[in-house]
Protein backbone atom coordinates (compact mmCIF):
# COMPACT_ATOMS: atom_id res chain seq x y z
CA UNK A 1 0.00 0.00 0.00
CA UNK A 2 1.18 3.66 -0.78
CA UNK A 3 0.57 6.45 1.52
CA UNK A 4 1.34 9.72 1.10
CA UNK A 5 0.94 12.09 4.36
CA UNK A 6 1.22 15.82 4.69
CA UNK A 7 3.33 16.14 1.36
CA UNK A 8 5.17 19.01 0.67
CA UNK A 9 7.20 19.78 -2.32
CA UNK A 10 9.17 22.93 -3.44
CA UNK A 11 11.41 24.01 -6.88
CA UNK A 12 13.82 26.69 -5.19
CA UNK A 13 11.79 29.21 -3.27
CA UNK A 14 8.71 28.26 -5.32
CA UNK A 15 6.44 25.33 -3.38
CA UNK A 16 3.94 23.87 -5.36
CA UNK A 17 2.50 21.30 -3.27
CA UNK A 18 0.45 21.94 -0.04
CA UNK A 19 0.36 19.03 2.65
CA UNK A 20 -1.11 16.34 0.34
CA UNK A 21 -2.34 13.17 1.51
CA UNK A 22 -2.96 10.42 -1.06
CA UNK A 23 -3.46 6.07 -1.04
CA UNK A 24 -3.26 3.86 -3.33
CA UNK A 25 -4.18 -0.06 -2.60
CA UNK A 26 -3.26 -3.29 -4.27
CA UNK A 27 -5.92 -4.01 -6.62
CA UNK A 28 -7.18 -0.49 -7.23
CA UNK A 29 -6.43 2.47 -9.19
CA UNK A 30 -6.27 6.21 -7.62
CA UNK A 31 -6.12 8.82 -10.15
CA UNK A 32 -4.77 11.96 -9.71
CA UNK A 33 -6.90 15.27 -11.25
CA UNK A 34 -6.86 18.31 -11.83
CA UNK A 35 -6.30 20.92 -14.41
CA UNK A 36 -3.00 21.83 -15.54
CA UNK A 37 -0.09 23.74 -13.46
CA UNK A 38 -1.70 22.22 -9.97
CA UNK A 39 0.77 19.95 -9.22
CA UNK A 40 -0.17 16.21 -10.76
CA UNK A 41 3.13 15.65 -12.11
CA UNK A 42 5.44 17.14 -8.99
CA UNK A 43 3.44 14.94 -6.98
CA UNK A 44 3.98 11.80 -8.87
CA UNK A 45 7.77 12.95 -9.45
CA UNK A 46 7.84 12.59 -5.76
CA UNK A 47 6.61 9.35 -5.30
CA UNK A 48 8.98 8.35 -7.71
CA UNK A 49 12.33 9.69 -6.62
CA UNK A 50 12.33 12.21 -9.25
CA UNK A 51 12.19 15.31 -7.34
CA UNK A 52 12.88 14.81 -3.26
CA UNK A 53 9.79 16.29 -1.32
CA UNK A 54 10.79 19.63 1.50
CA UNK A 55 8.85 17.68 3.92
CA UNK A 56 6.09 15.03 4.59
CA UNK A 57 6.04 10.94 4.40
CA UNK A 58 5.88 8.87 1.27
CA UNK A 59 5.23 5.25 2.82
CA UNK A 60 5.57 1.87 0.20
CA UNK A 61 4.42 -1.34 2.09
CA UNK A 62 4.74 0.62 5.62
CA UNK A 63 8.56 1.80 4.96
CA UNK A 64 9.01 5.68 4.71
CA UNK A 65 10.74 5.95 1.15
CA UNK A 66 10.67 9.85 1.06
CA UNK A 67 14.41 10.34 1.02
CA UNK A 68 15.01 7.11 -1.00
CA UNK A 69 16.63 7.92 -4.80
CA UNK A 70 14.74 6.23 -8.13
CA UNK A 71 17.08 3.28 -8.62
CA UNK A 72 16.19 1.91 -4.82
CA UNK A 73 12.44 3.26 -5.05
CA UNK A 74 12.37 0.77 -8.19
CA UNK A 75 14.31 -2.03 -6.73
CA UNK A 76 11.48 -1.96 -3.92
CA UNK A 77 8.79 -2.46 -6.85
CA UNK A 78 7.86 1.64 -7.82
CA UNK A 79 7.79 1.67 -11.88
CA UNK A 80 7.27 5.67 -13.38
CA UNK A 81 5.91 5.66 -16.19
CA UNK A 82 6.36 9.62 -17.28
CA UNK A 83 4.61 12.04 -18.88
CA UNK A 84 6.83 12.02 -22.67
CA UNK A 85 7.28 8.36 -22.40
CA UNK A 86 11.03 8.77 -21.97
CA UNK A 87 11.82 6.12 -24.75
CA UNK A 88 15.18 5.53 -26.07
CA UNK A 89 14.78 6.48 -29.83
CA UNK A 90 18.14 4.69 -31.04
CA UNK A 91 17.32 1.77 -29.48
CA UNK A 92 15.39 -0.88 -30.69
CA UNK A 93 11.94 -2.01 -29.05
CA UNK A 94 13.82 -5.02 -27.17
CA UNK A 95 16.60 -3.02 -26.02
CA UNK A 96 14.16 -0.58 -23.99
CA UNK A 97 12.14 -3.52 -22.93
CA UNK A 98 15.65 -4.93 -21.46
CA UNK A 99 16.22 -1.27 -19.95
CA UNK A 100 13.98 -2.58 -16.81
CA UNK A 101 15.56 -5.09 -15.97
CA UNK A 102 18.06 -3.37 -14.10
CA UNK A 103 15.01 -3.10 -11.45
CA UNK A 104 13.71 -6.40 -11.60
CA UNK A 105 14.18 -9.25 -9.18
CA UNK A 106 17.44 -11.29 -9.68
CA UNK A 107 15.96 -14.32 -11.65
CA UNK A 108 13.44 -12.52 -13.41
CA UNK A 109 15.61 -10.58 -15.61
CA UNK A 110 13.89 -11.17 -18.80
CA UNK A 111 10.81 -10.10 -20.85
CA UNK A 112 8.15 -12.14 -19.30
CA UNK A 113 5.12 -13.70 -22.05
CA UNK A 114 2.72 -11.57 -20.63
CA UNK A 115 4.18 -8.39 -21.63
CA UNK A 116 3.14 -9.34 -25.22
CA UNK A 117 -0.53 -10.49 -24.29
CA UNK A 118 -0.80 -7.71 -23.22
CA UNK A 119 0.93 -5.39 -25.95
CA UNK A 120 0.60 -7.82 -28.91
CA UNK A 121 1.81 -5.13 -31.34
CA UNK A 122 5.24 -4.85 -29.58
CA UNK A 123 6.21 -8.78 -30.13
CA UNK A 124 5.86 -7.54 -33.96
CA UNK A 125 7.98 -5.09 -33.57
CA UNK A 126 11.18 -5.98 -31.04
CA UNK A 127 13.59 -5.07 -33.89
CA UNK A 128 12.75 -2.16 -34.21
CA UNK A 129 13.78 1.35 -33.10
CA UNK A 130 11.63 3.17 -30.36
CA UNK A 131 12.01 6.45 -32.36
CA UNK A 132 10.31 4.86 -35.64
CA UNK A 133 7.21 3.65 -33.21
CA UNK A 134 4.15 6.01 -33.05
CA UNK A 135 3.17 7.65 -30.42
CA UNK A 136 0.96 5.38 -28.78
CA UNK A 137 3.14 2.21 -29.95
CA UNK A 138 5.67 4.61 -27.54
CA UNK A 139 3.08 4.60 -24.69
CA UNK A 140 2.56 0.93 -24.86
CA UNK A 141 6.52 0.06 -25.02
CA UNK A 142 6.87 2.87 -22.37
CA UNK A 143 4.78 0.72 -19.91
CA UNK A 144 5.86 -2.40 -21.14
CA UNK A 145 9.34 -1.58 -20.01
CA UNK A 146 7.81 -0.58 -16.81
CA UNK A 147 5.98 -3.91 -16.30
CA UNK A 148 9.60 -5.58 -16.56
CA UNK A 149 10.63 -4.57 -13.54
CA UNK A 150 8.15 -6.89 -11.98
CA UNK A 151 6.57 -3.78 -10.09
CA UNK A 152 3.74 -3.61 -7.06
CA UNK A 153 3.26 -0.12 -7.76
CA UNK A 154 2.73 1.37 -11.38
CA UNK A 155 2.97 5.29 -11.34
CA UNK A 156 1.30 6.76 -15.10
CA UNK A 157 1.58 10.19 -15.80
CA UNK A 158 -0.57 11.32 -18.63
CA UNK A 159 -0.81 7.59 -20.70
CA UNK A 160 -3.62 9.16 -23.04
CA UNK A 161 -1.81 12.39 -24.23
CA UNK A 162 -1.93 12.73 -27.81
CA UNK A 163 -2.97 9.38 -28.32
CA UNK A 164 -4.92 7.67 -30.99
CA UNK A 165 -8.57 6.47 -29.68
CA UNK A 166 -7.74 3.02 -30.58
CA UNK A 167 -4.26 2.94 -28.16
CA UNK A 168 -6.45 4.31 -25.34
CA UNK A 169 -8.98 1.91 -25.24
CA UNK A 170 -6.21 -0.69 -25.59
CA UNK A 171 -4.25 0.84 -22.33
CA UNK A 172 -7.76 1.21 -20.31
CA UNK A 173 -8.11 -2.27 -20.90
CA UNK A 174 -4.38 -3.25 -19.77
CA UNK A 175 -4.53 -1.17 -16.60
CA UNK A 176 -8.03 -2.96 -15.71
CA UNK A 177 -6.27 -6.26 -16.48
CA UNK A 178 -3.54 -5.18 -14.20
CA UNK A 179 -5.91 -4.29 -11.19
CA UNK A 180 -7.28 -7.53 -11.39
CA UNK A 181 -4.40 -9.95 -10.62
CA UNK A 182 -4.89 -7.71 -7.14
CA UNK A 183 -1.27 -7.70 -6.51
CA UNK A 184 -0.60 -4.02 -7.94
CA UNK A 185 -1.61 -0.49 -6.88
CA UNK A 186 -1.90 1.42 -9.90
CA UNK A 187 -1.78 5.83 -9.42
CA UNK A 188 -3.40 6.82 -12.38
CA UNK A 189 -2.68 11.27 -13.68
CA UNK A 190 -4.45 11.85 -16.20
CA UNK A 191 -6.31 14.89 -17.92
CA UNK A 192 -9.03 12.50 -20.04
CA UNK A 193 -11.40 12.66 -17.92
CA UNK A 194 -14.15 10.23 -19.14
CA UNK A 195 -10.77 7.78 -19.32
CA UNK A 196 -10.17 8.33 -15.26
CA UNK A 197 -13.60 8.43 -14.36
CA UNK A 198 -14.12 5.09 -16.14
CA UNK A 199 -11.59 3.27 -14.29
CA UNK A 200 -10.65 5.12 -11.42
CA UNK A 201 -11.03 3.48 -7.65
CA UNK A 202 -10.11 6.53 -5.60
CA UNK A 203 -10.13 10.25 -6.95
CA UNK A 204 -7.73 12.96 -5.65
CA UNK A 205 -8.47 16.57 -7.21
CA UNK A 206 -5.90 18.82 -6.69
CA UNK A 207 -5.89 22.38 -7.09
CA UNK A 208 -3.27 24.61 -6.69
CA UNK A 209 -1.06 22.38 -4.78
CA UNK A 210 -3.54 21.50 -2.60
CA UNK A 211 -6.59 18.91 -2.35
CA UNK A 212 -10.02 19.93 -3.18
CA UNK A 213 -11.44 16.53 -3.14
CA UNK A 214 -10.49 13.33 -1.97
CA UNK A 215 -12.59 9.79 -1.82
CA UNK A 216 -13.62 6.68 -3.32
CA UNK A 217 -15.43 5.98 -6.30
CA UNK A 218 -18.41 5.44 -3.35
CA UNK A 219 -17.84 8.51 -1.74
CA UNK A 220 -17.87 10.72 -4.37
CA UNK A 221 -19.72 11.49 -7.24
CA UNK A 222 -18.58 11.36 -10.63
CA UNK A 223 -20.44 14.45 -11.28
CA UNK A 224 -18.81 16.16 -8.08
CA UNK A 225 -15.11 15.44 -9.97
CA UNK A 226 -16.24 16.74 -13.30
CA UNK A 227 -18.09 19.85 -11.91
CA UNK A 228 -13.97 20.60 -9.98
CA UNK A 229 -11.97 19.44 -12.75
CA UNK A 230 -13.44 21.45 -15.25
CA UNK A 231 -14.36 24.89 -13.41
């Protein structure tokens, strides 16, 4: 289980994040909203070792992980999947697959079967460089190589962004797949909002670097989310 408590994060003299709590369970998905500039990404960043919160606790599987740098946040089982994709463009669909397993396990340092159920377009395509990919085909390889690293808690930020309709559906239906083995918590940013609102387990609304709503999908309307996201 992740839990984030009293959050705090700052760029120089600039703090953009406001004592933010947020949890995300195995077998669910908590997505992150909001419109843009509020503070999605730094959040996320934070969980992930990108950017080291000023203050607060970031707690994987009851450990406080807050000070922690990426390469031992993914060793523990966090996988980032960022906004951009990050993909290697010179390197050739199996080579970024292989890039996570610098993360994963020792003895499970190899592209497991399932990556390509679920992603049958990238078995086509594992000679190929990531820069000749579209962009979705990037989005799917981009979590792909996340999923290598064997992880317990999958961190998207923005999947759908500029995406083809088709490659969206495809990734809902991956991350639902995902929530049901019920051995990954899944924190979902995202700016489509039918996308979030259609999956989502637990909502956190942010708004200026602070929460304006906070609940689960039985707490909270989806109505209520829609009304703050798009004000």
């Amino acid at each position: 289980m992740l839990q984030v408590r009293d959050l705090n994060v700052s760029y120089g003299a600039s703090q953009v994040l406001y004592e933010v709590d947020l949890q995300a369970d195995l077998g669910e998905i908590s997505c992150v909203l909001g419109r843009n500039g509020v503070g999605k990404t730094s959040l996320v960043r934070a969980i992930a070792g990108r950017h080291i919160a000023t203050s607060g606790k970031v707690f994987w599987d009851g450990e406080d992980i807050r000070d922690r740098d990426p390469a031992s946040r993914a060793k523990l089982g966090v996988a980032y999947v960022p906004q951009g994709r990050e993909i290697f463009a010179r390197l050739t669909v199996q080579e970024n697959l292989e890039l996570g397993f610098a993360a994963a396990p020792m003895g499970q340092r190899f592209i497991p079967k399932e990556i390509f159920e679920l992603f049958p377009v990238l078995e086509q395509m594992l000679g190929r460089r990531g820069g000749d990919l579209s962009g979705g085909q990037q989005q799917q390889l981009a979590i792909a190589r996340a999923l290598v690293t064997r992880p317990r808690l999958l961190i998207l930020d923005e999947p759908t962004e500029g995406i083809q309709p088709s490659i969206i559906k495809d990734i809902g239906r991956v991350l639902s797949l995902l929530r049901e083995r019920n051995d990954m918590a899944i924190v979902l940013v995202e700016q489509y909002l039918d996308f979030a609102l259609g999956l989502g387990d637990r909502f956190c609304v942010l708004d200026r670097g602070q929460i304006k709503l906070s609940g689960t999908v039985d707490e909270i309307s989806s109505e209520t989310v829609r009304d703050l996201v798009t004000v």
